[in-house]
Every structure is written in structure tokens, then in C-alpha cells.
N, C-alpha and C. Protein backbone atom coordinates (compact mmCIF):
# COMPACT_ATOMS: atom_id res chain seq x y z
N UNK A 1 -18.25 7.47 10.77
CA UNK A 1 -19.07 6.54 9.98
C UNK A 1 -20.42 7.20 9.74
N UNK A 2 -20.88 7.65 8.13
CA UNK A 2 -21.81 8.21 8.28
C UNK A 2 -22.44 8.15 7.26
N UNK A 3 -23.47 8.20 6.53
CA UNK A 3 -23.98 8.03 5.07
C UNK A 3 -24.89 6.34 5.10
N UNK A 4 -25.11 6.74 3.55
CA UNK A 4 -25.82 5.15 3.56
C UNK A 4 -24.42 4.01 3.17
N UNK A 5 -24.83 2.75 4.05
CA UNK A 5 -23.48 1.91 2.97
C UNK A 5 -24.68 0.35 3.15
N UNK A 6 -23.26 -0.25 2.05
CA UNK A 6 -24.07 -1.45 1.73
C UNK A 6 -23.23 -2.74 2.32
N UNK A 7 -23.57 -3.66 2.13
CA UNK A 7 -22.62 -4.52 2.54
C UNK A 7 -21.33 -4.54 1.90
N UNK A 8 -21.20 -4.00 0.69
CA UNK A 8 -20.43 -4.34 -0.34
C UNK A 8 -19.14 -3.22 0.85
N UNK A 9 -19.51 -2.28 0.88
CA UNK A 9 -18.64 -1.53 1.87
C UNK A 9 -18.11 -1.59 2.97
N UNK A 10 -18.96 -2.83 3.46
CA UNK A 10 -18.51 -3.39 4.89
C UNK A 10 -18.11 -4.16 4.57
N UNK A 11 -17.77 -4.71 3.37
CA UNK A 11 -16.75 -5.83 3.43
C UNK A 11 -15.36 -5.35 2.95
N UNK A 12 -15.33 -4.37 2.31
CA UNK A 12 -14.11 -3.63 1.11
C UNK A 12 -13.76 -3.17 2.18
N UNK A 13 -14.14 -2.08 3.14
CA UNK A 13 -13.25 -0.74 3.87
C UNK A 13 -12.55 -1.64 5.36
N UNK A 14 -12.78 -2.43 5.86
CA UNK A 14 -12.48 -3.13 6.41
C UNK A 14 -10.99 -4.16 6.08
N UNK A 15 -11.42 -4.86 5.02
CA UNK A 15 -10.15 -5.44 4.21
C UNK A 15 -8.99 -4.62 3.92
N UNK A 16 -9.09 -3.45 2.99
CA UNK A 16 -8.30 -2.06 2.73
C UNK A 16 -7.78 -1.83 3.51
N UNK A 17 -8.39 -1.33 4.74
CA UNK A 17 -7.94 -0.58 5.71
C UNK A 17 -6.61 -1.38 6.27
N UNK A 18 -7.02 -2.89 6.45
CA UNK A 18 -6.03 -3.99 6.96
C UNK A 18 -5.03 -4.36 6.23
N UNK A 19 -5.16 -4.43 4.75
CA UNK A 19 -3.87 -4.18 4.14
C UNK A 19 -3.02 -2.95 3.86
N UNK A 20 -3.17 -1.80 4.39
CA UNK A 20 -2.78 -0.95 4.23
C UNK A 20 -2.24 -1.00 5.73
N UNK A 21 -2.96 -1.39 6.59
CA UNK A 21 -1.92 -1.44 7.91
C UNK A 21 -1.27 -2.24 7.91
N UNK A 22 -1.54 -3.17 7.76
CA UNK A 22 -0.49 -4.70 7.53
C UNK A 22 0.56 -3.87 6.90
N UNK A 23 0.51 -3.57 5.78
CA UNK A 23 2.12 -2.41 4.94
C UNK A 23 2.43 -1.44 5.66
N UNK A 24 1.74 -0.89 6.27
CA UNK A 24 2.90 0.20 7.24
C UNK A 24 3.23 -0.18 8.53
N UNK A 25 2.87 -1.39 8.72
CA UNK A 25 3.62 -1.90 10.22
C UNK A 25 4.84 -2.33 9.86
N UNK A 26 4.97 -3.13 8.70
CA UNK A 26 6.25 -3.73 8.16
C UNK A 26 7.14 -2.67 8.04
N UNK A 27 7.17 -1.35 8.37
CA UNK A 27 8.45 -0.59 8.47
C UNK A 27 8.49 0.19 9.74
N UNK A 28 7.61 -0.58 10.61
CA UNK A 28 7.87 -0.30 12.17
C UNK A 28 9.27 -0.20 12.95
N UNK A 29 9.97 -1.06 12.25
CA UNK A 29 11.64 -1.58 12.40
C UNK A 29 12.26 -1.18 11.44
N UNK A 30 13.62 -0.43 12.13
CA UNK A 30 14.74 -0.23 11.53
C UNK A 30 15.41 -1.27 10.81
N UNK A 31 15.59 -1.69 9.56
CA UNK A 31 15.93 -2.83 8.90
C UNK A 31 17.05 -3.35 9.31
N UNK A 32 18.06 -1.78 9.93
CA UNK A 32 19.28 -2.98 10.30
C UNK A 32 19.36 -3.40 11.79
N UNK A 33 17.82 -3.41 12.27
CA UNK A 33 17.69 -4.46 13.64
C UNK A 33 17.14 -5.66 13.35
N UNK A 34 17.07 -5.94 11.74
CA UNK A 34 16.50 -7.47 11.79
C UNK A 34 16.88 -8.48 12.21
N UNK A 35 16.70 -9.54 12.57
CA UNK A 35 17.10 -10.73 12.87
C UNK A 35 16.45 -11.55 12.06
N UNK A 36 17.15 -13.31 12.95
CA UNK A 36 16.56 -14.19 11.57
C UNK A 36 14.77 -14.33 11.53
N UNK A 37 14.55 -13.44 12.29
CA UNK A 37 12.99 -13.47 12.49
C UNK A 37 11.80 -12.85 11.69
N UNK A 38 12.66 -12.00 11.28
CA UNK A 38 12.48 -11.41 10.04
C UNK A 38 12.75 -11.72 8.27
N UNK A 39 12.92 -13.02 8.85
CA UNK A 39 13.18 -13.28 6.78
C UNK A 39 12.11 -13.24 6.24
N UNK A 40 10.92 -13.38 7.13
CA UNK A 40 9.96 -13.52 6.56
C UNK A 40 9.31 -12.57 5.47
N UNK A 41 9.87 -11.37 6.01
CA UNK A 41 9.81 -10.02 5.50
C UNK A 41 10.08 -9.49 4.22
N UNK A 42 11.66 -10.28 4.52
CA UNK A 42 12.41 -10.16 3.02
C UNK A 42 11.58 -10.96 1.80
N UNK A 43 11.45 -11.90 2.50
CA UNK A 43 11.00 -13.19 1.34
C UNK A 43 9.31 -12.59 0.96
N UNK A 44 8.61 -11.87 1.58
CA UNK A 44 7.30 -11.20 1.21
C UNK A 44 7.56 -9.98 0.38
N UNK A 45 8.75 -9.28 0.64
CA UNK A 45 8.78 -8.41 0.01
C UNK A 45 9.48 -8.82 -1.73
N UNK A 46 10.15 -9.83 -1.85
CA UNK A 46 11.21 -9.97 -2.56
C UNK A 46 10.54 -11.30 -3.55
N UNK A 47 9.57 -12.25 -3.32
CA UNK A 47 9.47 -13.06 -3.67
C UNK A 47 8.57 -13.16 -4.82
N UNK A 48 7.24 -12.45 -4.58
CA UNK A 48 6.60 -12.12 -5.95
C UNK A 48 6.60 -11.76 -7.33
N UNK A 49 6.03 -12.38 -8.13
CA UNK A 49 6.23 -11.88 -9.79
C UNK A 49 5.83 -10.24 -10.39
N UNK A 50 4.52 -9.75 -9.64
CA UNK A 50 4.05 -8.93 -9.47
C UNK A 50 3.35 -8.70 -11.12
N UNK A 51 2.42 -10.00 -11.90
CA UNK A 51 2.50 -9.58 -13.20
C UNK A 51 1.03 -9.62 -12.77
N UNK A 52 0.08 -9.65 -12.01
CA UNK A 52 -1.09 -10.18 -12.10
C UNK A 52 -1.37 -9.61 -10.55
N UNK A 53 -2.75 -10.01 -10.62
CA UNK A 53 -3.79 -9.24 -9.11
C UNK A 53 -3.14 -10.15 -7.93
N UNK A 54 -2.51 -11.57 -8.44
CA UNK A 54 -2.79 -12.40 -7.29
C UNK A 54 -0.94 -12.22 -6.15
N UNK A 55 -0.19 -11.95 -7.18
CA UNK A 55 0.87 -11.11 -6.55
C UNK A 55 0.40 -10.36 -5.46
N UNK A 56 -0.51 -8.73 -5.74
CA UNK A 56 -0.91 -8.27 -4.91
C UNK A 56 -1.94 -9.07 -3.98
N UNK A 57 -2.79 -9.49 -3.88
CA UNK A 57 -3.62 -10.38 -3.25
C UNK A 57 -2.43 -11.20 -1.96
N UNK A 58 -1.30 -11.84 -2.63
CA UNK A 58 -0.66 -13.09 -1.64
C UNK A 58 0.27 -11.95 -1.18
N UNK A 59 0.74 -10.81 -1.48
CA UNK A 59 1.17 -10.03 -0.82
C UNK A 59 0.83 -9.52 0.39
N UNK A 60 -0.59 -8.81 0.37
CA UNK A 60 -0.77 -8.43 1.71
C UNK A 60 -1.22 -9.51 2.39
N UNK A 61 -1.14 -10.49 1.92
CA UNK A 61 -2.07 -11.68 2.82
C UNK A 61 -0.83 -12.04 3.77
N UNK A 62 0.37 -11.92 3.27
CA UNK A 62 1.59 -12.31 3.96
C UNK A 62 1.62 -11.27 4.82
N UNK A 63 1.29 -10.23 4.24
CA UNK A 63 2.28 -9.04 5.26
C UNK A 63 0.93 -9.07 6.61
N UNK A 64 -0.05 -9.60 6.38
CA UNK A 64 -1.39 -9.45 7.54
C UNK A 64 -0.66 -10.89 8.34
N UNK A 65 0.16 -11.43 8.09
CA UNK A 65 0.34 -13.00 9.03
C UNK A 65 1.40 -12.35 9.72
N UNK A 66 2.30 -11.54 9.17
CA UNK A 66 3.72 -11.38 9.61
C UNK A 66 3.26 -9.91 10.96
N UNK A 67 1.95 -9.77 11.21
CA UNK A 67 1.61 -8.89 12.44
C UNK A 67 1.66 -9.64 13.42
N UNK A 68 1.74 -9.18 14.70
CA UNK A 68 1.11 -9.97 16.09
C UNK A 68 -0.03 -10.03 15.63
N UNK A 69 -0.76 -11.22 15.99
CA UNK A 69 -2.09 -11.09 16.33
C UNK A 69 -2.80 -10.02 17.31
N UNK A 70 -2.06 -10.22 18.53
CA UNK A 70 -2.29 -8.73 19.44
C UNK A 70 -2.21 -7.27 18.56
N UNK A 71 -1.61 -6.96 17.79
CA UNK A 71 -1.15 -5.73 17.18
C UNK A 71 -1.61 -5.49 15.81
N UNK A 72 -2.97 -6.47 15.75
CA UNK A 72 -3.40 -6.40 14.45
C UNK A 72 -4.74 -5.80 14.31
N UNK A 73 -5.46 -4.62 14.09
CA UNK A 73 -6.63 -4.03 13.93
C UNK A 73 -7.87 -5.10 14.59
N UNK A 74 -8.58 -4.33 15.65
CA UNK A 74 -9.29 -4.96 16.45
C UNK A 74 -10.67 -4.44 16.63
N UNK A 75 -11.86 -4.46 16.50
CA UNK A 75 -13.31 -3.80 16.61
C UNK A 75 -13.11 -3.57 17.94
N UNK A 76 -13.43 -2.68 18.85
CA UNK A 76 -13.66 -2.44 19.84
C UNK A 76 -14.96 -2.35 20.40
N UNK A 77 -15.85 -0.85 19.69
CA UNK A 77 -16.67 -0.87 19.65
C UNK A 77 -17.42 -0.40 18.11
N UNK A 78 -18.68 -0.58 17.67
CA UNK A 78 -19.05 0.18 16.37
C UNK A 78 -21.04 0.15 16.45
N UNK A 79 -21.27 1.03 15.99
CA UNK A 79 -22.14 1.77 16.11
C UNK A 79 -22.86 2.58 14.47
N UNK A 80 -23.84 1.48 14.13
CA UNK A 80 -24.41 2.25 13.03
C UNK A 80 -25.59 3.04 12.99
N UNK A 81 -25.60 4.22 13.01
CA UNK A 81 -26.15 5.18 13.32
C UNK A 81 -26.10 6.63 12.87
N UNK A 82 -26.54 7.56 11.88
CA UNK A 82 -25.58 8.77 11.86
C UNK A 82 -26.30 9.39 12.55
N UNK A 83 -24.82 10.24 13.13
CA UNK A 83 -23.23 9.65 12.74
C UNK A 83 -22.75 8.97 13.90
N UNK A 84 -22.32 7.04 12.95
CA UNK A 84 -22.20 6.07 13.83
C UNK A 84 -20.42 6.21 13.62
N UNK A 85 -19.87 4.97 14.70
CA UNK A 85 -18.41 4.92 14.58
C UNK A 85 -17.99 3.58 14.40
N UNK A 86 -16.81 3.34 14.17
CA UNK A 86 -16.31 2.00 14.49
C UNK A 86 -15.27 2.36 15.44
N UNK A 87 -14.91 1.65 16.40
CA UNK A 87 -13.65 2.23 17.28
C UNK A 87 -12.94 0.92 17.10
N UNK A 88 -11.57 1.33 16.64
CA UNK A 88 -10.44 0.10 16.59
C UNK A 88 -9.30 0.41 17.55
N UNK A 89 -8.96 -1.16 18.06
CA UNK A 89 -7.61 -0.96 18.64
C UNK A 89 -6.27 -0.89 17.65
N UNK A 90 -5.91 -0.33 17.57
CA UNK A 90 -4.88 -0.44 16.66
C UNK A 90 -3.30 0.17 17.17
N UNK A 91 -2.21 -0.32 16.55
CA UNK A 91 -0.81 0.25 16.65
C UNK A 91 -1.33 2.29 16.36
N UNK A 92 -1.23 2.98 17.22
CA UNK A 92 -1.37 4.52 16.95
C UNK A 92 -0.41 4.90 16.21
N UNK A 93 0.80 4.88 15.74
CA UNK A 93 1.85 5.00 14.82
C UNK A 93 1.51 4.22 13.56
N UNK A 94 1.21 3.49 13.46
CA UNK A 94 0.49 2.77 12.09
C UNK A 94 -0.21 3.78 11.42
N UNK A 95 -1.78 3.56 12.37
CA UNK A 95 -2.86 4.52 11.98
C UNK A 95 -2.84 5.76 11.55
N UNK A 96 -1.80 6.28 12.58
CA UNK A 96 -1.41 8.09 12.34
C UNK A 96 -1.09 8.17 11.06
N UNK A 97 -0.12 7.36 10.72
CA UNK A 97 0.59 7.17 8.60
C UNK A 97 -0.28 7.12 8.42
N UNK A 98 -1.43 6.24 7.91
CA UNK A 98 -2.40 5.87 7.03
C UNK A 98 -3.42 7.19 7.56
N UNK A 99 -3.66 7.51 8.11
CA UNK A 99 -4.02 8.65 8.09
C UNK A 99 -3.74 10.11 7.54
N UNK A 100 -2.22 10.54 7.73
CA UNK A 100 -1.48 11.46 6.99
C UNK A 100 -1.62 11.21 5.39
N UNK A 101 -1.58 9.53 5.35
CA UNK A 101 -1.52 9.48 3.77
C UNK A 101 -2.86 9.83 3.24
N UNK A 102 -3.71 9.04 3.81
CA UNK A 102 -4.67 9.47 3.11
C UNK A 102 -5.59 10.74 2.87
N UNK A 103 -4.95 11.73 3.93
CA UNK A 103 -5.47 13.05 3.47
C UNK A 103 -4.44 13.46 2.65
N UNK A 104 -3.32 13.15 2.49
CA UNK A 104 -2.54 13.84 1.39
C UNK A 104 -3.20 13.19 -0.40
N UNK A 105 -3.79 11.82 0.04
CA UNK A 105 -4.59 11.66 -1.34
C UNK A 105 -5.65 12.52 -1.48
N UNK A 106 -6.25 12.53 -0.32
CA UNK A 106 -8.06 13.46 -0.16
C UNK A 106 -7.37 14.98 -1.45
N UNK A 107 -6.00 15.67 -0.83
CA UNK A 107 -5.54 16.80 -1.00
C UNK A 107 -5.29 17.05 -2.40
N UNK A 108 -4.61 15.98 -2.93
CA UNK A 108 -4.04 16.06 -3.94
C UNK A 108 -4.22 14.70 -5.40
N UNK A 109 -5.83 14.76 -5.13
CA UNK A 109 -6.35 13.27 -5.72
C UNK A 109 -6.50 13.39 -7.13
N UNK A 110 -6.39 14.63 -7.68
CA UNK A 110 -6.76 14.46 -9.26
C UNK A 110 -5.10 14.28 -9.77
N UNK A 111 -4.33 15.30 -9.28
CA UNK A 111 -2.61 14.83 -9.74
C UNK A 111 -2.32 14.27 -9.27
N UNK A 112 -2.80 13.22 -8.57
CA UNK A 112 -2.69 12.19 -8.24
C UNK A 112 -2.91 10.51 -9.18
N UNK A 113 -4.29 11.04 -9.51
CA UNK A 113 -5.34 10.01 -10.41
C UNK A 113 -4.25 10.25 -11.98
N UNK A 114 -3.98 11.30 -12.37
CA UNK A 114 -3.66 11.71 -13.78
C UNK A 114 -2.26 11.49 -13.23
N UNK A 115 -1.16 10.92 -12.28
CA UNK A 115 0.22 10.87 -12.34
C UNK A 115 0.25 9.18 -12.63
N UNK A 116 -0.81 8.29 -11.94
CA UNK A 116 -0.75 7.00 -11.96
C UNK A 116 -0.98 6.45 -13.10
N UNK A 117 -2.35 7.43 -13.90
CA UNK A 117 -2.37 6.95 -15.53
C UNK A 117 -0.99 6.67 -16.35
N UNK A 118 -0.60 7.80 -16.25
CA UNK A 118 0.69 8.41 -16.61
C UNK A 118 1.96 7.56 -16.26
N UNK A 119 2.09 6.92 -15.30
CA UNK A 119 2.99 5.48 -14.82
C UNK A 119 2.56 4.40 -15.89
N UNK A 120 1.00 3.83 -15.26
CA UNK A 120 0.41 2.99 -15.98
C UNK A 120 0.66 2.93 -17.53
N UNK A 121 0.29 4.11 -17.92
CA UNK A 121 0.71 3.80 -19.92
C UNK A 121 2.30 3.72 -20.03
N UNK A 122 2.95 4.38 -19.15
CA UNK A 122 4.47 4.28 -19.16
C UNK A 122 4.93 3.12 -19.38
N UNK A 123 4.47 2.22 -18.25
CA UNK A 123 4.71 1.06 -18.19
C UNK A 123 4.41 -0.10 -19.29
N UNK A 124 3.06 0.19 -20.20
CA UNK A 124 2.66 -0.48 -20.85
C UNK A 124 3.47 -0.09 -21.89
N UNK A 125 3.82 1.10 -22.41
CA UNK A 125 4.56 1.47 -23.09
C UNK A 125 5.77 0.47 -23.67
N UNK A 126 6.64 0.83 -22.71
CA UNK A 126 7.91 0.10 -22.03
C UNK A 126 8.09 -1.52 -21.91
N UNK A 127 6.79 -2.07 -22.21
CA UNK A 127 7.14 -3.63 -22.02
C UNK A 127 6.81 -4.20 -20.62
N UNK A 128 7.12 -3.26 -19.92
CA UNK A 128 7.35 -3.78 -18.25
C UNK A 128 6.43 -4.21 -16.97
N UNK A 129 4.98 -4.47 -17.54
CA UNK A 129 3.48 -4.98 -16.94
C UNK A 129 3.60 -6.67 -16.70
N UNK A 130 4.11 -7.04 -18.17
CA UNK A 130 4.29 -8.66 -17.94
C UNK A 130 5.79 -8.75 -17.29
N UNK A 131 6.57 -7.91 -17.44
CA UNK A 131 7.94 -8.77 -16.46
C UNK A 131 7.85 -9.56 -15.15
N UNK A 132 7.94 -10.15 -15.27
CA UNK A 132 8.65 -10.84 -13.34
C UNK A 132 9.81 -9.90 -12.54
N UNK A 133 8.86 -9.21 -11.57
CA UNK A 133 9.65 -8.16 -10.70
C UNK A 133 10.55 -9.13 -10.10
N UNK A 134 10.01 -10.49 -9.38
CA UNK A 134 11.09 -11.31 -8.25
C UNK A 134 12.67 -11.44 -9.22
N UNK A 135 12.30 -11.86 -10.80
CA UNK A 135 13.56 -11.93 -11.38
C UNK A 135 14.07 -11.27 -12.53
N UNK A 136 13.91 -10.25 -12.84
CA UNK A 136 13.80 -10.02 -14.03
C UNK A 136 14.84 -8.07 -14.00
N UNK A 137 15.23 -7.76 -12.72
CA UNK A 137 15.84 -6.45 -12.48
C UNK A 137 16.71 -6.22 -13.33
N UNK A 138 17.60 -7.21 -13.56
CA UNK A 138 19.10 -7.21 -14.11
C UNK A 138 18.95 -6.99 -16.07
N UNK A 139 17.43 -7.67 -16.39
CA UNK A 139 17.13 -7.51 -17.68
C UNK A 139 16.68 -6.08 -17.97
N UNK A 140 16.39 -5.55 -17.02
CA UNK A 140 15.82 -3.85 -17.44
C UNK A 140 16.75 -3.19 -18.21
N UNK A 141 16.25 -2.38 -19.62
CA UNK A 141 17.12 -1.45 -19.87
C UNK A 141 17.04 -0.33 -19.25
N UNK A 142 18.30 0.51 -19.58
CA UNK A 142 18.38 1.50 -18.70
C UNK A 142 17.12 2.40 -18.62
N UNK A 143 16.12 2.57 -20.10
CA UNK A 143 15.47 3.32 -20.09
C UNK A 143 14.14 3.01 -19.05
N UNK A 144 14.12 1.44 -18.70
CA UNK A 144 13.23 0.85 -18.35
C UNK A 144 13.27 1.39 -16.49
N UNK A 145 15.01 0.87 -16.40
CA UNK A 145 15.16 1.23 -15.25
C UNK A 145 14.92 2.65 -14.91
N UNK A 146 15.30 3.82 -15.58
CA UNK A 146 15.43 5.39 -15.38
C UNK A 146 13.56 5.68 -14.77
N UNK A 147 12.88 4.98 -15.51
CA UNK A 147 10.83 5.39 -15.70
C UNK A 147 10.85 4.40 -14.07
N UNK A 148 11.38 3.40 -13.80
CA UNK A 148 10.75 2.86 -12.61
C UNK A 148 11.75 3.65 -11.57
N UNK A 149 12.20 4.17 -11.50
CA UNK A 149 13.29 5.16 -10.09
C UNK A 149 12.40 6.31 -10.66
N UNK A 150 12.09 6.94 -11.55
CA UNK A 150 11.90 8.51 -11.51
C UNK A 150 9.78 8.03 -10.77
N UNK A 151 9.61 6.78 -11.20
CA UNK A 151 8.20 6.78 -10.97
C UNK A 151 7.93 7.08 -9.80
N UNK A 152 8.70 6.24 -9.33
CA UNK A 152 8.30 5.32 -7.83
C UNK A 152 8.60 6.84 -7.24
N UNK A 153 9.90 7.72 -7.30
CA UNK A 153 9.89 8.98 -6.98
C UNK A 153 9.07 10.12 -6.48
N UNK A 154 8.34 10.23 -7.96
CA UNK A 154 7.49 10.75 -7.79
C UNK A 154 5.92 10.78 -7.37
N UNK A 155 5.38 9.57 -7.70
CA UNK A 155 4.53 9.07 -6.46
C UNK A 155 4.85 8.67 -5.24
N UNK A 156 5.44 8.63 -4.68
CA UNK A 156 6.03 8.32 -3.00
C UNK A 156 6.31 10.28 -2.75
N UNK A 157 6.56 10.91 -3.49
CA UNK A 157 6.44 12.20 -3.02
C UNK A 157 5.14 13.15 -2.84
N UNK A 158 4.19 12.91 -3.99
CA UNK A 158 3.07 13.45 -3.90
C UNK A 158 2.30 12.74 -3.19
N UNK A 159 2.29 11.38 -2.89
CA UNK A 159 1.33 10.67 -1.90
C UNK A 159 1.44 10.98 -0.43
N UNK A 160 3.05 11.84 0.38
CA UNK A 160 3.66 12.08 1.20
C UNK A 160 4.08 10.24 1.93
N UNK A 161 4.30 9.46 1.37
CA UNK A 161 5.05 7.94 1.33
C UNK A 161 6.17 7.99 1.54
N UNK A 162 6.67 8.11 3.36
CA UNK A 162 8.12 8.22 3.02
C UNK A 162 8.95 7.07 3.14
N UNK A 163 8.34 5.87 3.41
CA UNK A 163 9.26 4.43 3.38
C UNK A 163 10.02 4.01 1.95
N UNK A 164 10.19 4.50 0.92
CA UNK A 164 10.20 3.90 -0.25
C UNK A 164 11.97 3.44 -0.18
N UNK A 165 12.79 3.96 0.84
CA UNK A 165 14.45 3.34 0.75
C UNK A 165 14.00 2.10 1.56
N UNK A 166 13.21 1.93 2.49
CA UNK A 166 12.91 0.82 3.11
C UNK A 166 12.65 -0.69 2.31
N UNK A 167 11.55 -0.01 1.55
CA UNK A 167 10.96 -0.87 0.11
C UNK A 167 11.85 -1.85 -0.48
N UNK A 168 12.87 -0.48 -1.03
CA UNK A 168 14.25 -0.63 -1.88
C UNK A 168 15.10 -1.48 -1.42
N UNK A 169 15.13 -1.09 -0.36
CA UNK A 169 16.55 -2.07 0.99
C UNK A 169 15.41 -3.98 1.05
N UNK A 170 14.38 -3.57 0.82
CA UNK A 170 13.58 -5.25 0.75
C UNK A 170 13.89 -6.20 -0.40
N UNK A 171 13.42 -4.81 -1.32
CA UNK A 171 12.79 -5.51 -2.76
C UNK A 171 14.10 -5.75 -3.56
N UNK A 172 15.43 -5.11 -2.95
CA UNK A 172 16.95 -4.59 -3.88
C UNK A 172 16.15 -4.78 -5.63
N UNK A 173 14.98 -3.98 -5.81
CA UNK A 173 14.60 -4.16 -7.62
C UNK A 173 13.70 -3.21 -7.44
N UNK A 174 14.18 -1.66 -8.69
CA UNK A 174 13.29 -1.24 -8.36
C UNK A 174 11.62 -1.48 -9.04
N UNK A 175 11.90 -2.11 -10.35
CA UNK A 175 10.62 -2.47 -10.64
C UNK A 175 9.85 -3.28 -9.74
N UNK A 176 9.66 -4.17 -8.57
CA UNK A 176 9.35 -4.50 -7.67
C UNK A 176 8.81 -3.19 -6.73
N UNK A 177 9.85 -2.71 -6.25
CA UNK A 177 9.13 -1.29 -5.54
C UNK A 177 8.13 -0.44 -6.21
N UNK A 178 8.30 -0.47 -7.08
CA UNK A 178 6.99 0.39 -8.24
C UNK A 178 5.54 -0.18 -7.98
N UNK A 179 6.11 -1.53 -8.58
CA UNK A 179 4.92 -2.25 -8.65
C UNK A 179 3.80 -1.99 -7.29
N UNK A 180 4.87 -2.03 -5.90
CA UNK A 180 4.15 -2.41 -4.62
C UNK A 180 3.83 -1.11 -4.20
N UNK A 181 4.64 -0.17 -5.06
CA UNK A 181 4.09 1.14 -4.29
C UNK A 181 2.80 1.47 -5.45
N UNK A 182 2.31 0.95 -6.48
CA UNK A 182 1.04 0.91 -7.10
C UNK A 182 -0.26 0.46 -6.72
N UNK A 183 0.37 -0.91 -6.29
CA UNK A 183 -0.72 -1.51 -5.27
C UNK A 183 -0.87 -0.49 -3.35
N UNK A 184 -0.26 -0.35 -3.26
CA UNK A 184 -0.38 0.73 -2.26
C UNK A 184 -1.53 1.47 -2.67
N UNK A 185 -0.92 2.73 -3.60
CA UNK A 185 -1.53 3.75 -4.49
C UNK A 185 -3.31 2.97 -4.56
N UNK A 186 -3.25 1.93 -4.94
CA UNK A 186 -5.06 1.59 -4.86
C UNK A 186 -5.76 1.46 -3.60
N UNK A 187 -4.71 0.81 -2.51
CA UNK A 187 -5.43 0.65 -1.63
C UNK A 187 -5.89 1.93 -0.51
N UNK A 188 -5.23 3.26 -0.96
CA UNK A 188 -5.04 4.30 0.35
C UNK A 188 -5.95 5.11 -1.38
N UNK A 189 -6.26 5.19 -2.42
CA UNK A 189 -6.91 5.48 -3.21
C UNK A 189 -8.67 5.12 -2.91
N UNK A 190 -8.89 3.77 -2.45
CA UNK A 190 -10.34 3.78 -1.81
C UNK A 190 -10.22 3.99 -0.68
N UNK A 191 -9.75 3.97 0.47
CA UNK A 191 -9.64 4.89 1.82
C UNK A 191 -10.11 6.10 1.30
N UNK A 192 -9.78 6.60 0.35
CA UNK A 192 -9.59 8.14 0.27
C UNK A 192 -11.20 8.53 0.28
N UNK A 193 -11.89 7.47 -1.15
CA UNK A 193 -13.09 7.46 -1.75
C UNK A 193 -14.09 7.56 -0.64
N UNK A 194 -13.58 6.54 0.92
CA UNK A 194 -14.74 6.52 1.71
C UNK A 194 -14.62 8.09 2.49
N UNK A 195 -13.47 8.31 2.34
CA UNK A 195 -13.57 9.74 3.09
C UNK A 195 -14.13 10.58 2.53
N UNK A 196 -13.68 11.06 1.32
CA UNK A 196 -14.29 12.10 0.60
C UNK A 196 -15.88 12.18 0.14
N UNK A 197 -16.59 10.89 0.68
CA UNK A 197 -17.80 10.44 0.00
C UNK A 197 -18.47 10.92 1.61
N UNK A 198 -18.12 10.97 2.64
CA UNK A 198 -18.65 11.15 3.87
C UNK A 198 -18.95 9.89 4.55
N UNK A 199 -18.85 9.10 4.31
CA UNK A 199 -18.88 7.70 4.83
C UNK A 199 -17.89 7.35 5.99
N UNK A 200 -16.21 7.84 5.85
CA UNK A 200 -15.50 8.00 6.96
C UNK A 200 -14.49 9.19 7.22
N UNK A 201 -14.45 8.68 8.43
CA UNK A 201 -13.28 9.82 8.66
C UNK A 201 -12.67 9.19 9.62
N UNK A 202 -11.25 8.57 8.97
CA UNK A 202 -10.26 8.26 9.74
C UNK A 202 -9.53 8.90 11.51
């Protein structure tokens, strides 16, 4: 923790950080050990329209309930000062991902920035921004379908994202998985910003 910040930053990197763990705890488990304890999972992953912010918004808000409370990002200690820290308790297998990922954004952030445009107009292109991901799979044309499998592909490869059959096995749509691996893509996209700005280091 180091640089000048404002409040505006202590309220953003904090939130981020928690939805981005909240999403990589949810593939803590092998899917075919779920039980009925887990529908909850399905139904978060599977249930959204995904045409609008508030999709993403009630998304991670679900996936932050569906943690232990015990196992959910904790202040320990923090210290503003440079160079100050925050120390969190956290799942270490969580953190370690979101960590790997986000230096693979730090690494590879401009073909990164110019692959998502490149989705983004795809998509607008294509029709496929206003669809309803929860219902709307079976209406994709093929060409529609071919751009959301080759997308999701190729960003889950350059981001180093390797849950995306997990996603798939949730969402059974892949325009749904696109979508969520976009909203991903923003949230480990400002992680990246506080790193590269000197402000943190994961």
C-alpha cells in the first residue's frame, strides 16, 4: 500500500478485490461433489439476464453470500503510511489465483485492453448485448454461437483464467459464460490499475 489515495479508492479496491474473491472461491469445489447445498450456485450462476450493470452487480452480491462468513476476506491489520499495508485473512488458494491473474493482466494489459474492445464491438456487432443470457442460448445463431466459444477462449487464455469448463458446467450457455467472464475481465482489470499505479501489491 503505497502512493497517495483518496477515499474514492478505499472504497473501489476493497469491493473489487471481494468480488473477485467471492468468484474464485466458487470453484473451490469439484462440481461433481455438489450437493443440494449447492443450488445455490447453480441458480447464481444460471439465473441472470446479463443485459445491464445490475446482472453484474446481483451477481457478485450472490456469489459474496454463498462464502462462509469465516472464509470471507477479513482486515487484520492495515497501516497507512508509505509504504503502509493492509493485512487480510483470507482463503490462501483464492488469493494466490487472483494474484497469478492479475499479474498476467499487469503482463499482458494492452492485448489485453485491444482483445476486449474487439469482443465488445463483436458483440455489438452481432446483436448479442441486449439478449437474455438466462434464456435466450438455444436462439443463438451459429455465427453468434461460434464469436461467444472462440471469445470466451481466448480471453480465459490470455488472462491465464483457467475455470472457464467450470463456468460452462454452471452457466450450460455459452453466451452467459462470456458475459461473466467480461465482468471478471473489469474487475481483475482495476486490481491491475492499483498495481501498476504503485498503490498495491497484492
Amino acid at each position: 500500500m503505497d502512493g497517495e489515495w483518496s477515499l474514492e479508492d478505499l472504497y473501489i479496491l476493497p469491493r473489487t478485490y471481494i468480488d473477485a474473491y467471492s468468484f474464485m472461491y466458487s470453484f473451490l469445489r469439484p462440481i461433481e461433489t455438489f450437493d443440494d447445498l449447492d443450488d445455490r450456485l447453480v441458480i447464481t450462476y444460471s439465473a441472470h439476464p446479463w443485459k445491464g450493470g445490475f446482472s453484474s452487480l446481483n451477481f457478485y452480491q450472490n456469489l459474496k453470500y454463498i462464502v462462509p462468513a469465516k472464509e470471507r476476506p477479513s482486515v487484520i491489520t492495515i497501516q497507512y503510511a508509505s509504504p503502509g499495508w493492509i493485512e487480510l485473512g483470507v482463503i490462501l488458494v483464492v488469493a494466490t489465483q487472483i494474484k497469478r491473474i492479475v499479474s498476467c493482466f499487469v503482463g499482458s494489459a494492452s492485448e489485453l485492453n485491444s482483445l476486449y474492445k474487439e469482443i465488445y464491438e463483436g458483440m455489438h456487432e452481432r446483436k448479442m448485448m441486449k439478449l437474455e443470457a438466462k434464456r435466450e442460448s438455444l436462439k443463438l445463431s451459429k455465427e453468434q454461437l461460434d464469436f461467444a466459444v472462440k471469445s470466451t477462449d481466448k480471453l480465459s487464455r490470455l488472462m491465464g483464467f483457467e475455470n472457464i469448463k467450470q463456468i460452462n458446467r454452471l452457466t450450460k450457455n455459452p453466451l452467459a459464460t462470456l458475459k461473466i467472464l467480461l465482468s471478471f475481465y473489469r474487475k481483475i482489470k482495476i486490481l491491475a490499475e492499483f498495481d501498476e499505479s504503485g498503490k498495491t501489491k497484492l
